[in-house]
Protein backbone atom coordinates (compact mmCIF):
# COMPACT_ATOMS: atom_id res chain seq x y z
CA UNK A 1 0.00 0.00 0.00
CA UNK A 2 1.45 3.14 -0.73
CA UNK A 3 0.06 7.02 0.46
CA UNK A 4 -0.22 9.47 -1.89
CA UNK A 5 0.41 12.35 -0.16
CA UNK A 6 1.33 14.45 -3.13
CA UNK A 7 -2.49 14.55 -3.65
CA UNK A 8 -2.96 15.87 -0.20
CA UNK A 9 -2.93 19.77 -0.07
CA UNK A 10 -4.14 20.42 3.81
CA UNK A 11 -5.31 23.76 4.89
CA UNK A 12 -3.65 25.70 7.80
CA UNK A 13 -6.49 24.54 10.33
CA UNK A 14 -6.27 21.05 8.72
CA UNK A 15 -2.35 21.15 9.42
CA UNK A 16 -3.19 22.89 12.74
CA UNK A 17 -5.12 19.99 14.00
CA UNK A 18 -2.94 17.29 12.06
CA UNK A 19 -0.48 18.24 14.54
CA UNK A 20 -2.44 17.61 17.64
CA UNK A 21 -4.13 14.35 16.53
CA UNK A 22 0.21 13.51 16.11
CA UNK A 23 0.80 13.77 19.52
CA UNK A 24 -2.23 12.63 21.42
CA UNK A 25 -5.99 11.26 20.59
CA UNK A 26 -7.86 14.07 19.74
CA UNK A 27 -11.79 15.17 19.23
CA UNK A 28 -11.79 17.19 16.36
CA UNK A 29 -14.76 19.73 16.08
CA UNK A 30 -15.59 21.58 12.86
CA UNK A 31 -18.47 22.53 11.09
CA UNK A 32 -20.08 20.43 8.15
CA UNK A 33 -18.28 20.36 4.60
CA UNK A 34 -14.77 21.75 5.61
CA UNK A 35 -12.70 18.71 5.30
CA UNK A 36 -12.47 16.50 8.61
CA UNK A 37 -12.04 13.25 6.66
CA UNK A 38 -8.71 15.01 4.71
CA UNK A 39 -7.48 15.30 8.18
CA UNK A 40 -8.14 11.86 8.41
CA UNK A 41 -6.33 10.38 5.53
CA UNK A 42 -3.34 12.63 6.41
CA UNK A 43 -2.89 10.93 10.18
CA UNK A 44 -3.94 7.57 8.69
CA UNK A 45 -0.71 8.08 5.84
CA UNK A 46 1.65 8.58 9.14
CA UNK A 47 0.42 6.27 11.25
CA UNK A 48 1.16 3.54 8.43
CA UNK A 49 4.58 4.83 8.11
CA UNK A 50 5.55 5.24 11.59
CA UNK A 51 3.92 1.61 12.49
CA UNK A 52 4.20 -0.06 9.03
CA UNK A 53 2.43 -3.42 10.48
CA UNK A 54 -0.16 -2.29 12.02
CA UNK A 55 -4.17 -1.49 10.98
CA UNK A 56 -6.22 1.38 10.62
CA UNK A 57 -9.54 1.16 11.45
CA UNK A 58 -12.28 3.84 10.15
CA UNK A 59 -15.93 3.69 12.01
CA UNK A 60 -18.76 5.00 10.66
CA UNK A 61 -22.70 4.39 12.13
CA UNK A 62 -24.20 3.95 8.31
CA UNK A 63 -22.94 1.84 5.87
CA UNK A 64 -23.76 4.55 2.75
CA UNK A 65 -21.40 6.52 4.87
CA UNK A 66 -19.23 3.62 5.26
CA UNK A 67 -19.04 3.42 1.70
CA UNK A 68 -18.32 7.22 1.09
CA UNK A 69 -15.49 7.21 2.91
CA UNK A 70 -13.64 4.27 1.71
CA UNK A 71 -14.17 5.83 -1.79
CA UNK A 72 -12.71 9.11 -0.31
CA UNK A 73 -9.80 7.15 0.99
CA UNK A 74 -9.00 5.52 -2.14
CA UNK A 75 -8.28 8.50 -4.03
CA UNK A 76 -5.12 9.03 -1.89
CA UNK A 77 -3.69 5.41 -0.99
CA UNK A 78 -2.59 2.24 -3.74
CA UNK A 79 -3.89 -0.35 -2.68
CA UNK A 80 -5.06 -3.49 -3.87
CA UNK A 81 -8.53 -5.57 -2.88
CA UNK A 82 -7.40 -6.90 -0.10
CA UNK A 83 -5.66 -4.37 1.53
CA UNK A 84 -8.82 -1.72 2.07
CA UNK A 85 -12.20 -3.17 2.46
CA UNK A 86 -14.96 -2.53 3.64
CA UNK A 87 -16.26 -4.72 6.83
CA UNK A 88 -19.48 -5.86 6.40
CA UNK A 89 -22.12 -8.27 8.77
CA UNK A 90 -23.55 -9.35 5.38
CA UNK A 91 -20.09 -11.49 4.50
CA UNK A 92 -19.88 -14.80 6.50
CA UNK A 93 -18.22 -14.90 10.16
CA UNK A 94 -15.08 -17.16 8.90
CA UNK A 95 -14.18 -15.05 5.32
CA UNK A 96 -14.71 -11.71 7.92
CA UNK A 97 -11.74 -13.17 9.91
CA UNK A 98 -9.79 -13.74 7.16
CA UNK A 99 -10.05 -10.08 5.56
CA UNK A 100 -9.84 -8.44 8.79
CA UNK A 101 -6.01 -9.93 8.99
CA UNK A 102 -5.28 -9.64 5.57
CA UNK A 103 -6.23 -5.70 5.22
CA UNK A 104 -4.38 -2.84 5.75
CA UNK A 105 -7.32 0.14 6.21
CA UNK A 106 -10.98 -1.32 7.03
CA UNK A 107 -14.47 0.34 6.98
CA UNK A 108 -16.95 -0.65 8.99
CA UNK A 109 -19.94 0.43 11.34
CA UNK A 110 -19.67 0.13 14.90
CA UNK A 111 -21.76 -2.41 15.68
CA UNK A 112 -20.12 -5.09 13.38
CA UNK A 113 -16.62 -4.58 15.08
CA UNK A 114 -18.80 -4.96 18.52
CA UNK A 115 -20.27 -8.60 17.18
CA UNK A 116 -16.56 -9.69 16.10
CA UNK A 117 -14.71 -8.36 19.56
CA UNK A 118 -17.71 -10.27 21.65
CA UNK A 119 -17.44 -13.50 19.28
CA UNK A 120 -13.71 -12.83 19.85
CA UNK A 121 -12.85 -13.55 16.23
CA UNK A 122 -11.13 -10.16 16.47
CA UNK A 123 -8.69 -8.31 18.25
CA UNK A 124 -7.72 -4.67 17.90
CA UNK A 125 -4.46 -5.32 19.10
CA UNK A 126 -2.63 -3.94 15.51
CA UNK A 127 -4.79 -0.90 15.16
CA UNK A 128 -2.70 1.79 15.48
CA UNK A 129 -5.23 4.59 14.66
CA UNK A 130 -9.69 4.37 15.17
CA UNK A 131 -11.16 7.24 13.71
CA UNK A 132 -14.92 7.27 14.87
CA UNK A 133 -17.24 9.68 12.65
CA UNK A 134 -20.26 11.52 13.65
CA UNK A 135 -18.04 11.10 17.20
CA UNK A 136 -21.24 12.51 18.77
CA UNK A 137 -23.14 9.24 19.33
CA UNK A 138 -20.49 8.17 21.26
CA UNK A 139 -22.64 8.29 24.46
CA UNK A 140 -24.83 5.37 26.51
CA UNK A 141 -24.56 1.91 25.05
CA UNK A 142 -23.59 3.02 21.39
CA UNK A 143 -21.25 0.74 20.03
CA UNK A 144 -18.59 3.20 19.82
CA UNK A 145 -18.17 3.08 23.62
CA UNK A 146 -17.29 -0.49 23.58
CA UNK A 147 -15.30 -0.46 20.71
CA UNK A 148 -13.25 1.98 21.82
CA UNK A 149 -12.92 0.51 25.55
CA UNK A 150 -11.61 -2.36 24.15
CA UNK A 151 -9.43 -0.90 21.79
CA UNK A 152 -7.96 0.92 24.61
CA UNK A 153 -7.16 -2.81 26.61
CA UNK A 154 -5.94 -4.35 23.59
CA UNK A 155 -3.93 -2.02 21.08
CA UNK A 156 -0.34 -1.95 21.10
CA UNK A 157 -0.05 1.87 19.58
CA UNK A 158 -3.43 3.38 21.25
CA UNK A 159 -4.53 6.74 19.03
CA UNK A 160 -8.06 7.79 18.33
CA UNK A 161 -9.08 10.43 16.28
CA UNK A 162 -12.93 11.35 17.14
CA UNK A 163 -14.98 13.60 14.35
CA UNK A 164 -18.26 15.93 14.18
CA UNK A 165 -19.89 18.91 13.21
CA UNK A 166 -22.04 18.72 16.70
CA UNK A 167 -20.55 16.98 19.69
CA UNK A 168 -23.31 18.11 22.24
CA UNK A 169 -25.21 21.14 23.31
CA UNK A 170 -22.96 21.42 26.69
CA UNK A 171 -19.61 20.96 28.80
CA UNK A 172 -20.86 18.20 30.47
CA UNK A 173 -21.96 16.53 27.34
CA UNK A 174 -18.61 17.04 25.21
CA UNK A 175 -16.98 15.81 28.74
CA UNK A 176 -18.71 12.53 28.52
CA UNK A 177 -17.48 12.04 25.18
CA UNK A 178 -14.37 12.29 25.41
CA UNK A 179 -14.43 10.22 28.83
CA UNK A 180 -16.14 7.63 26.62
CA UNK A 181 -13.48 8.01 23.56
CA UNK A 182 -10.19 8.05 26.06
CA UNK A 183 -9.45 11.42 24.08
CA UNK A 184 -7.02 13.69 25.96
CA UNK A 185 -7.21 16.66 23.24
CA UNK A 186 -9.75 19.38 22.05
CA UNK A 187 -9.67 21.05 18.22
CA UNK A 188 -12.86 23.19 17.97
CA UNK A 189 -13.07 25.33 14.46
CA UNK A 190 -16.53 27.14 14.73
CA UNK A 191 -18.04 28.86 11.90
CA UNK A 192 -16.46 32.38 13.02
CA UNK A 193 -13.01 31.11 13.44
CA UNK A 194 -10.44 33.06 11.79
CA UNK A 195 -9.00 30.10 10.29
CA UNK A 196 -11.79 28.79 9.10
CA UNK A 197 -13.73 31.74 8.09
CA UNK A 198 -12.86 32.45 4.35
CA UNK A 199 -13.99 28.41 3.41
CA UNK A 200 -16.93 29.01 5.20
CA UNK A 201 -20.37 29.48 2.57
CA UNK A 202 -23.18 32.16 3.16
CA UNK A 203 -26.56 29.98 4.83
CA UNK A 204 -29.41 31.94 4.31
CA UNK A 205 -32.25 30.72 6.82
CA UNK A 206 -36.12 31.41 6.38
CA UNK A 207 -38.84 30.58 9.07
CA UNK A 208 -42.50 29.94 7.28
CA UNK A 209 -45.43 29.70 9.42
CA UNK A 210 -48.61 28.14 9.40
CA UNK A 211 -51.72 27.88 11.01
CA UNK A 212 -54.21 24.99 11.21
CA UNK A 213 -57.11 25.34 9.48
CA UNK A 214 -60.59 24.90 11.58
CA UNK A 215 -61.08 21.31 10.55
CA UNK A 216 -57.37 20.39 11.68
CA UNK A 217 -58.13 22.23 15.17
CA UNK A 218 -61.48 19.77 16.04
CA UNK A 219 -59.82 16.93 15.43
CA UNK A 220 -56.90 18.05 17.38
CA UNK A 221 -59.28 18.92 20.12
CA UNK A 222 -61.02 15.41 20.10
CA UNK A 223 -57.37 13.80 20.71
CA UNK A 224 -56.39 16.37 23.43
CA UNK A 225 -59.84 15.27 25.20
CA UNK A 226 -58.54 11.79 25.59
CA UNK A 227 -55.14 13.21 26.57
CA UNK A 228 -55.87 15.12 29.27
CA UNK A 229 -58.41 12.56 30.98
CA UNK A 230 -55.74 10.47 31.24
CA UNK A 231 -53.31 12.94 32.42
CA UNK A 232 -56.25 13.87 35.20
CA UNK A 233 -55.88 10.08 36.37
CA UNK A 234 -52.13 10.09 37.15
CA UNK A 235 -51.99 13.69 38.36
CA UNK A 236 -54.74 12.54 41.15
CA UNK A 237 -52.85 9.18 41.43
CA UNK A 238 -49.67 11.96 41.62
CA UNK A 239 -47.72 10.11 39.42
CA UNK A 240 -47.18 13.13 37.33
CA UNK A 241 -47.22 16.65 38.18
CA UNK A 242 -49.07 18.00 35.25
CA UNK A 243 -52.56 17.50 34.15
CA UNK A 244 -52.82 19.12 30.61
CA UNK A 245 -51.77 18.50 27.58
CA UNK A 246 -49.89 21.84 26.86
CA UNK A 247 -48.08 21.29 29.64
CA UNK A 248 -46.71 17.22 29.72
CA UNK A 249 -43.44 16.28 27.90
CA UNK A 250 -42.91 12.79 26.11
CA UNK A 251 -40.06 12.09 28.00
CA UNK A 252 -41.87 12.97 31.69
CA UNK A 253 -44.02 10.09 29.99
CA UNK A 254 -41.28 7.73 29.26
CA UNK A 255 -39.78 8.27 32.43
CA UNK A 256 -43.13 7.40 34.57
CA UNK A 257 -43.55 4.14 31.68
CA UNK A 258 -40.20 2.78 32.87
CA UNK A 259 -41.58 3.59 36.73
CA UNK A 260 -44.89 1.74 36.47
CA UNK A 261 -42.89 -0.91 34.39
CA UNK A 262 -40.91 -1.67 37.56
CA UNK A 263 -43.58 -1.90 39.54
CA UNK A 264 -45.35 -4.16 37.54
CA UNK A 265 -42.11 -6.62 37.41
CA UNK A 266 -42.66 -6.55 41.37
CA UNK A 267 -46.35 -7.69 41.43
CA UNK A 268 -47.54 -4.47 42.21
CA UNK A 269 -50.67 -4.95 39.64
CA UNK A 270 -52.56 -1.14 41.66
CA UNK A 271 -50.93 0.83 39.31
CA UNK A 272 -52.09 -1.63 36.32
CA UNK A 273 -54.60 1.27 35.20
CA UNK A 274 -51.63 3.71 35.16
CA UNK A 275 -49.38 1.90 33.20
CA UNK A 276 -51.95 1.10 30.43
CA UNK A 277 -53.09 5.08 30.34
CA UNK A 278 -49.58 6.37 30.37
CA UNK A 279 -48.99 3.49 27.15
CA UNK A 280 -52.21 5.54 25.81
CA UNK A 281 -50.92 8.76 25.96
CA UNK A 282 -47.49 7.92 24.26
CA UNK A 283 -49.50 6.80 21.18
CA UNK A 284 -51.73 9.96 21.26
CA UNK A 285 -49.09 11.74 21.59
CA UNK A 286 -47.47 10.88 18.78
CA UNK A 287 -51.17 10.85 16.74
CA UNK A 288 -51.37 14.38 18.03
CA UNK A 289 -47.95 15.07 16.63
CA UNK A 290 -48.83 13.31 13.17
CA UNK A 291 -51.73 15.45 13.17
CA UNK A 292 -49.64 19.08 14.15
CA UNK A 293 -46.92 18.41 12.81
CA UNK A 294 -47.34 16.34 9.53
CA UNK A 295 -50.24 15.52 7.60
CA UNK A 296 -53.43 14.32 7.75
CA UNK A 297 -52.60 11.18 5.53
CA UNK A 298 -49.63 10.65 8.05
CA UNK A 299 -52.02 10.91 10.89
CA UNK A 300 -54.90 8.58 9.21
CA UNK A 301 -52.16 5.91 8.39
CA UNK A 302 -51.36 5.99 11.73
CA UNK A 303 -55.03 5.45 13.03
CA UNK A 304 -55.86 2.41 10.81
CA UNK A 305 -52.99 1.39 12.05
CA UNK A 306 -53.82 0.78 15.15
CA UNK A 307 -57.15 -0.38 13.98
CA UNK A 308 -55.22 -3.10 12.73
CA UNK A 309 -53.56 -3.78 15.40
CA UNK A 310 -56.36 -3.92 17.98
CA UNK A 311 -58.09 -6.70 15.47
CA UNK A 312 -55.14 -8.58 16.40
CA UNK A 313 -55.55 -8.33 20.02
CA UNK A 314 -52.24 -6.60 21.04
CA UNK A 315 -51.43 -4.35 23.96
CA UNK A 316 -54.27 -2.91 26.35
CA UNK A 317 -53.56 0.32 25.36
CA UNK A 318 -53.94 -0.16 21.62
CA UNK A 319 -57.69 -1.90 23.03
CA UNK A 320 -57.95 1.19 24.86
CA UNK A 321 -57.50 3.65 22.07
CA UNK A 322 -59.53 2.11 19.47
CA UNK A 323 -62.88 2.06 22.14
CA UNK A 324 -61.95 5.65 22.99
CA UNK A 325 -65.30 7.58 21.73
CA UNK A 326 -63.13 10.94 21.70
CA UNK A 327 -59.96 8.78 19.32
CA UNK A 328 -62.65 7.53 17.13
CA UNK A 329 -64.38 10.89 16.49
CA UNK A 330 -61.22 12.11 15.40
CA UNK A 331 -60.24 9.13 13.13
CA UNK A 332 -63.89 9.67 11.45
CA UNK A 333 -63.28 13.44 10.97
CA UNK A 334 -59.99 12.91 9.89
CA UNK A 335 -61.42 10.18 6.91
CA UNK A 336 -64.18 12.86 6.34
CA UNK A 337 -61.58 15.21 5.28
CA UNK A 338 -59.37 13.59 3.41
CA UNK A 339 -62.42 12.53 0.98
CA UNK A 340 -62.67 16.65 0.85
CA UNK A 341 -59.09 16.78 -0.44
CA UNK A 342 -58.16 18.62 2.81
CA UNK A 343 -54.81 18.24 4.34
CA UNK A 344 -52.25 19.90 6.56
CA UNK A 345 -51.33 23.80 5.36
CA UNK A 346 -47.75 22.85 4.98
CA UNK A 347 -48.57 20.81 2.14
CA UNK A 348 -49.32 23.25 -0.22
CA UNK A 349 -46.40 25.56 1.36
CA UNK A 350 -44.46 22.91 0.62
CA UNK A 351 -45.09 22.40 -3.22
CA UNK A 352 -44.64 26.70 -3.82
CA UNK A 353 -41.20 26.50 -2.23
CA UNK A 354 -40.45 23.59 -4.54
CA UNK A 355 -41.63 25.21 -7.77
CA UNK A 356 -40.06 28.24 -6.86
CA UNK A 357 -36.51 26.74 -6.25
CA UNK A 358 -36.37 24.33 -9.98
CA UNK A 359 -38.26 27.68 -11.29
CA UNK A 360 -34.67 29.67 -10.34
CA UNK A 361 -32.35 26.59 -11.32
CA UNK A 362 -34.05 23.42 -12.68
CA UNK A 363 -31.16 21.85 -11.73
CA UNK A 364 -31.54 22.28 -8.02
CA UNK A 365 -30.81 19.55 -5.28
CA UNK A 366 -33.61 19.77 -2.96
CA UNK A 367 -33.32 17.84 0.99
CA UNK A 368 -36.24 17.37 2.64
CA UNK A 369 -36.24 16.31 6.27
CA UNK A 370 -39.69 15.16 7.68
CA UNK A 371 -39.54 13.22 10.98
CA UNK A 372 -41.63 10.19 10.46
CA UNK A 373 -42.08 7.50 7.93
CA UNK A 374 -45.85 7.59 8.12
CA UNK A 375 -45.67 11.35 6.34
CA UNK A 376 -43.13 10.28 3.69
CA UNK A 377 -45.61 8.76 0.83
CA UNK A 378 -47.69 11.86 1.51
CA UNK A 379 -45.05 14.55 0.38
CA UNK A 380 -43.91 12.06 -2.71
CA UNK A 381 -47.25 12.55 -3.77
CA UNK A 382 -47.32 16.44 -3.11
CA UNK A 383 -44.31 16.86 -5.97
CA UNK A 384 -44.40 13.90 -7.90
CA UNK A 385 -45.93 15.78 -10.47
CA UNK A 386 -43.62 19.74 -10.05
CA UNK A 387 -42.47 20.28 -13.80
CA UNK A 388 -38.67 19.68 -13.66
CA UNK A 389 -38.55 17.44 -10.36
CA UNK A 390 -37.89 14.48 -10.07
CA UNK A 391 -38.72 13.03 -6.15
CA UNK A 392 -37.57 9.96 -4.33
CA UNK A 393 -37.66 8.81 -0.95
CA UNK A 394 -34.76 8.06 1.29
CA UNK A 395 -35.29 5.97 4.47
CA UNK A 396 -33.95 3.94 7.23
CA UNK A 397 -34.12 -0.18 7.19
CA UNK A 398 -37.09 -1.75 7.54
CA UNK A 399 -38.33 -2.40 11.32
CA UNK A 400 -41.14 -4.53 12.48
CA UNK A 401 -44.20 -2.38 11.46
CA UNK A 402 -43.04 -0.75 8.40
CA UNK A 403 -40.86 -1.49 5.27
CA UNK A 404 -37.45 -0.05 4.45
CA UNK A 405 -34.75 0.86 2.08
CA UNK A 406 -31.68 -2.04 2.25
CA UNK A 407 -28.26 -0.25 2.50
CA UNK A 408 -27.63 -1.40 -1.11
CA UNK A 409 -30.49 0.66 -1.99
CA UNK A 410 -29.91 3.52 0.20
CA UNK A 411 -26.42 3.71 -1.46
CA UNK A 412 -27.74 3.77 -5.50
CA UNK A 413 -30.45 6.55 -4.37
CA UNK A 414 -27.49 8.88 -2.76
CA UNK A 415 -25.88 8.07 -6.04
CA UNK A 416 -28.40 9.32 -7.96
CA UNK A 417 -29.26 12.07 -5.87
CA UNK A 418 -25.32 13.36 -6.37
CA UNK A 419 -25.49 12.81 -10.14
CA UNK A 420 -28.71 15.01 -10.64
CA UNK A 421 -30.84 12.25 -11.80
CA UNK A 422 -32.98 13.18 -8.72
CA UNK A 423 -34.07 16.87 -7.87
CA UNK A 424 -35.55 16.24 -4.66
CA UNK A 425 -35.04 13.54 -1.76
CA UNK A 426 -37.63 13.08 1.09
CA UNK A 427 -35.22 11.91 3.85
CA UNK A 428 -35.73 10.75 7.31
CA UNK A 429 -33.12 10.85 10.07
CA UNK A 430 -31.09 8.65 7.97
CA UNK A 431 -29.72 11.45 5.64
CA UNK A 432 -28.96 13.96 8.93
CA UNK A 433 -25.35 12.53 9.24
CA UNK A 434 -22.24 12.70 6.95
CA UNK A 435 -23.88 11.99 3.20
CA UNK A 436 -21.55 14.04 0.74
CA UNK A 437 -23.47 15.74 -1.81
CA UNK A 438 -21.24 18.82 -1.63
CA UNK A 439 -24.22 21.06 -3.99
CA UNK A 440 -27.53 20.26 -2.51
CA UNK A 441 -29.15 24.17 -2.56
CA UNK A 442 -32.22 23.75 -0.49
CA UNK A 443 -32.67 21.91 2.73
CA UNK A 444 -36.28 21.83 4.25
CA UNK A 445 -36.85 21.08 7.60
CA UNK A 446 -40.88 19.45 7.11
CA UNK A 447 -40.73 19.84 10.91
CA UNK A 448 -38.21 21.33 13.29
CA UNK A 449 -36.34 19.16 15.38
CA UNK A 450 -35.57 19.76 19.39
CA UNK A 451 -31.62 18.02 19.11
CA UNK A 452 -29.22 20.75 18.38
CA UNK A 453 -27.09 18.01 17.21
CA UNK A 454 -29.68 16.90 14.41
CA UNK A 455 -30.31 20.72 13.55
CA UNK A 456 -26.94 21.23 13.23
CA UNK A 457 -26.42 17.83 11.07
CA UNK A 458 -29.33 18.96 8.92
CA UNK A 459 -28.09 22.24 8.08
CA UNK A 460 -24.80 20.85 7.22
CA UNK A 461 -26.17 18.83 4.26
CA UNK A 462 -26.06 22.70 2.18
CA UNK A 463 -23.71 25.66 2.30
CA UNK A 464 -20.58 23.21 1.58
CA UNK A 465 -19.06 23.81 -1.53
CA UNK A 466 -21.13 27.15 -2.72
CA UNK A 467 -23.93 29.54 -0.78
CA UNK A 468 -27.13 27.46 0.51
CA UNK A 469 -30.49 27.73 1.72
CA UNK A 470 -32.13 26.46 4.78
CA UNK A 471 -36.12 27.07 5.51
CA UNK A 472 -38.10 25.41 8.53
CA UNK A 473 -41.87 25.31 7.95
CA UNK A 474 -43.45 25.45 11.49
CA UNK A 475 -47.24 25.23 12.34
CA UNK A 476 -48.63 28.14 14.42
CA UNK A 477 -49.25 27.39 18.30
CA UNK A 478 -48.29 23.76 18.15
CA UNK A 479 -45.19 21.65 19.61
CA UNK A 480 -43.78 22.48 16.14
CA UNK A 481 -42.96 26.39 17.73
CA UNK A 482 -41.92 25.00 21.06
CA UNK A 483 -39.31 22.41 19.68
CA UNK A 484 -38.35 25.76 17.12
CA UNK A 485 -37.36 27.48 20.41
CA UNK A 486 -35.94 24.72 22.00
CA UNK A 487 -33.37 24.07 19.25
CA UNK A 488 -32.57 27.34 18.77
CA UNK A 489 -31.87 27.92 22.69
CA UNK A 490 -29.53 24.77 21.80
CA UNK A 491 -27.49 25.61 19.65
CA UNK A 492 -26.89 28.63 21.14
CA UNK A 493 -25.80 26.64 24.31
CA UNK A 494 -23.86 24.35 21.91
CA UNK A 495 -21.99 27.67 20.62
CA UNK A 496 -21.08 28.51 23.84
CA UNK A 497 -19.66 25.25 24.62
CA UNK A 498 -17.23 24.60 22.17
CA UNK A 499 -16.34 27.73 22.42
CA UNK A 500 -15.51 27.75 26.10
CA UNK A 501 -13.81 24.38 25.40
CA UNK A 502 -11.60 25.98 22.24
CA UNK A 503 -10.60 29.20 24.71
CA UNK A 504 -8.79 26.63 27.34
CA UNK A 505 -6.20 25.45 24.50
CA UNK A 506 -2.59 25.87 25.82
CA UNK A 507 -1.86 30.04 25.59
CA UNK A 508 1.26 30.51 23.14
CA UNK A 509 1.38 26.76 22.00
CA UNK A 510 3.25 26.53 18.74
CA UNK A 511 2.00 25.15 15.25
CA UNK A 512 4.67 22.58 14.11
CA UNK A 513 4.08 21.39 10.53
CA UNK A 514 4.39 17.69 11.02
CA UNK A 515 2.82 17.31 8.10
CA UNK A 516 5.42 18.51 6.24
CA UNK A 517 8.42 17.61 8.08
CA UNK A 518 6.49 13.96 8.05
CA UNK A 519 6.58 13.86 3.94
């Protein structure tokens, strides 16, 4: 295998942080399109040379992001089939072993390594450099954690090099990651860095409102009914504090289910009421959010859904739901409607934008985030038929109630999307992290989401390679404005952390060029 670092022309913050991630393992913070996988190659090139028998070992959570960056890769290292590969759960267990030992860089997700180091037909022991993308999952049980713990027990040559755009919307939060990653240095590059600054493109952000039409707000008021009688039990029962709808979060909800869950393990059957109405409201809360948030179609899927569901005699509180008189007004309303042609007011909104953007440059990359799968047929059909745009969808693996895109697919749509062949992809979370299509000019946020670090993700997807646009559509006196507020408030907070973290660098340290004196 040979590096080409000829090909390799590093910027001074590239260089600046090259240096670092020389001397010590290293979280590497900088914002969305400016190069952190360049950085990568570089310390992966010296690592080889200064350990020439030992591994690198690249980790990525998606496997079309897997795949991107052993493509990046090969543009700068000779190598031949053998020597970089791509590590995959689909090959079998005994031909895994065998390329694993034979290669010299190796792709992979997380949570294949984790199946090979707990089957123990692995060992980390030659990896002389894990670089873990999108570095800000590396929290909880996430497979990075182990991988990395282990790494950290077994490799000869320990160094990590951690990368994101977003590692966490506080101290504490960046703290844990690094705990979690055994990284001992911080290189934070936000977007008003002086070194950064002049490769930074102009995001222009709009905010459109809407506001639910009549027929929207009595359906919504049937569901919120339901809600809050249930929220009445439990606040008498005081197993919550709150009693109206306006006023309970999902995860107060969780947090009680995982409470009454407990109990139940323990033969405490007096709260089995509570349990089954706090399983109720985390359905009608996400209905209710469907309904807000999404689309009527998303919202109706939903409901006959659970129809289903109840014909098949699941859970008590799917029973529940379904003989609810106020959840069964609202499903009737809701199929009176749609046989009206009347949907949610972003719809429309939606299409405009749309026609405005392939009406500037008909050969405009459009993103489209919307937040659940249910919604995602319902915009297809919105633009299918938008002179000059051609719409596809772009979604997660399939899961036990609906169906999916395989990773093979996922990869030719991103492929297509890149090439132009496809004006405008309808993504779920799945596109928020890492997918290189360095011209996309419009990303839509269907809904706004409360995680700085997806907002932050999202946004990244335009504005890399030439000026970009970013517009939220947000419905009027819903959980849509809330969760608007929310992530603004956090990425503020986000801001401030990184840059408190970036201020505490060593005062008067010196920039070597190891880079160079390394060639």
């Amino acid at each position: 295998m040979r590096f080409l670092k000829e090909k390799l022309n590093l910027r001074l913050y590239q260089q600046t942080i090259l240096n670092t991630a020389l001397k010590e393992s290293t979280l590497c913070v900088i914002p969305t399109g400016l190069g952190k996988t360049y950085i990568a190659i570089a310390l992966s090139g010296l690592r080889l040379k200064t350990h020439p028998e030992s591994k690198i070992l690249f980790l990525a959570p998606t496997k079309p992001l897997v795949d991107q960056h052993k493509k990046t890769f090969s543009k700068f290292f000779e190598a031949d089939g053998k020597e970089m590969i791509i590590f995959t759960g689909e090959v079998l267990p005994s031909i895994r072993k065998k390329q694993f030992k034979e290669a010299k860089i190796i792709f992979s997700t997380p949570q294949c390594i984790r199946n090979d180091l707990e089957c123990k037909r692995i060992s980390l022991k030659d990896i002389s450099l894990l670089i873990v993308d999108e570095a800000h999952r590396s929290v909880g049980d996430y497979a990075y954690v182990y991988v990395a713990r282990v790494y950290k027990d077994q490799a000869d040559n320990f160094r990590l090099l951690a990368l994101t755009a977003s590692p966490g919307s506080s101290e504490v939060k960046i703290s844990e990651i690094c705990n979690n990653l055994f990284v001992t240095a911080l290189e934070v590059r936000g977007r008003d860095h002086s070194e950064v600054k002049e490769y930074i493109q102009p995001l222009t952000s709009e905010y459109k409102f809407v506001e639910l039409p009549e027929y929207m707000i009595k359906i919504k008021k049937f569901l919120e009914i339901a809600i809050n009688e249930r929220l009445s039990y439990l606040h008498r029962r005081k197993l919550i504090r709150v009693s109206k709808v306006d006023r309970v979060r999902k995860k107060d909800l969780i947090r009680l289910q995982l409470m009454l869950q407990k109990r139940l393990a323990k033969k405490d059957f007096t709260i089995a009421k509570a349990a089954s109405d706090c399983a109720f409201l985390l359905k009608t809360f996400h209905a209710l959010r469907l309904l807000e948030s999404e689309s009527l179609a998303a919202f109706d899927k939903y409901m006959d859904r659970l129809w289903k569901d109840a014909k098949e005699n699941k859970t008590r509180a799917v029973q529940n739901m379904v003989k609810d008189k106020n959840i069964e007004q609202a499903k009737i309303l809701t199929k009176k409607e749609l046989e009206k042609n009347h949907d949610h007011p972003k719809l429309p909104l939606l299409r405009k934008i749309v026609e405005e953007q392939v009406g500037i440059n008909k050969y405009s990359k459009i993103l489209i985030f919307t937040e659940f799968r249910d919604n995602i047929s319902k915009l297809v059909e919105t633009l299918e038929d938008v002179k000059l745009c051609s719409v596809e969808e772009f979604i997660g693996q399939a899961s036990k109630s609906t169906k999916g895109m395989s990773q093979k697919q996922q990869v030719e749509v991103l492929e297509r999307f890149k090439g132009g062949y496809i004006t405008c992809l309808i993504a779920t979370a799945v596109a928020e992290e890492g997918i290189d299509v360095p011209d996309v000019d419009l990303v839509i946020f269907y809904t706004p989401v409360p995680s700085a670090i997806r907002s932050i993700q999202r946004k990244g997807r335009t504005a890399r390679k030439k000026e970009g646009k970013l517009i939220i559509l947000i419905t009027k006196n819903t959980r849509d404005e809330a969760i608007f507020w929310i992530s603004k408030r956090r990425e503020k907070g986000m801001d401030l952390a990184t840059k408190k973290i970036s201020e505490r660098k060593i005062k008067g340290q010196k920039r070597l060029d190891y880079y160079e004196n390394n060639s």
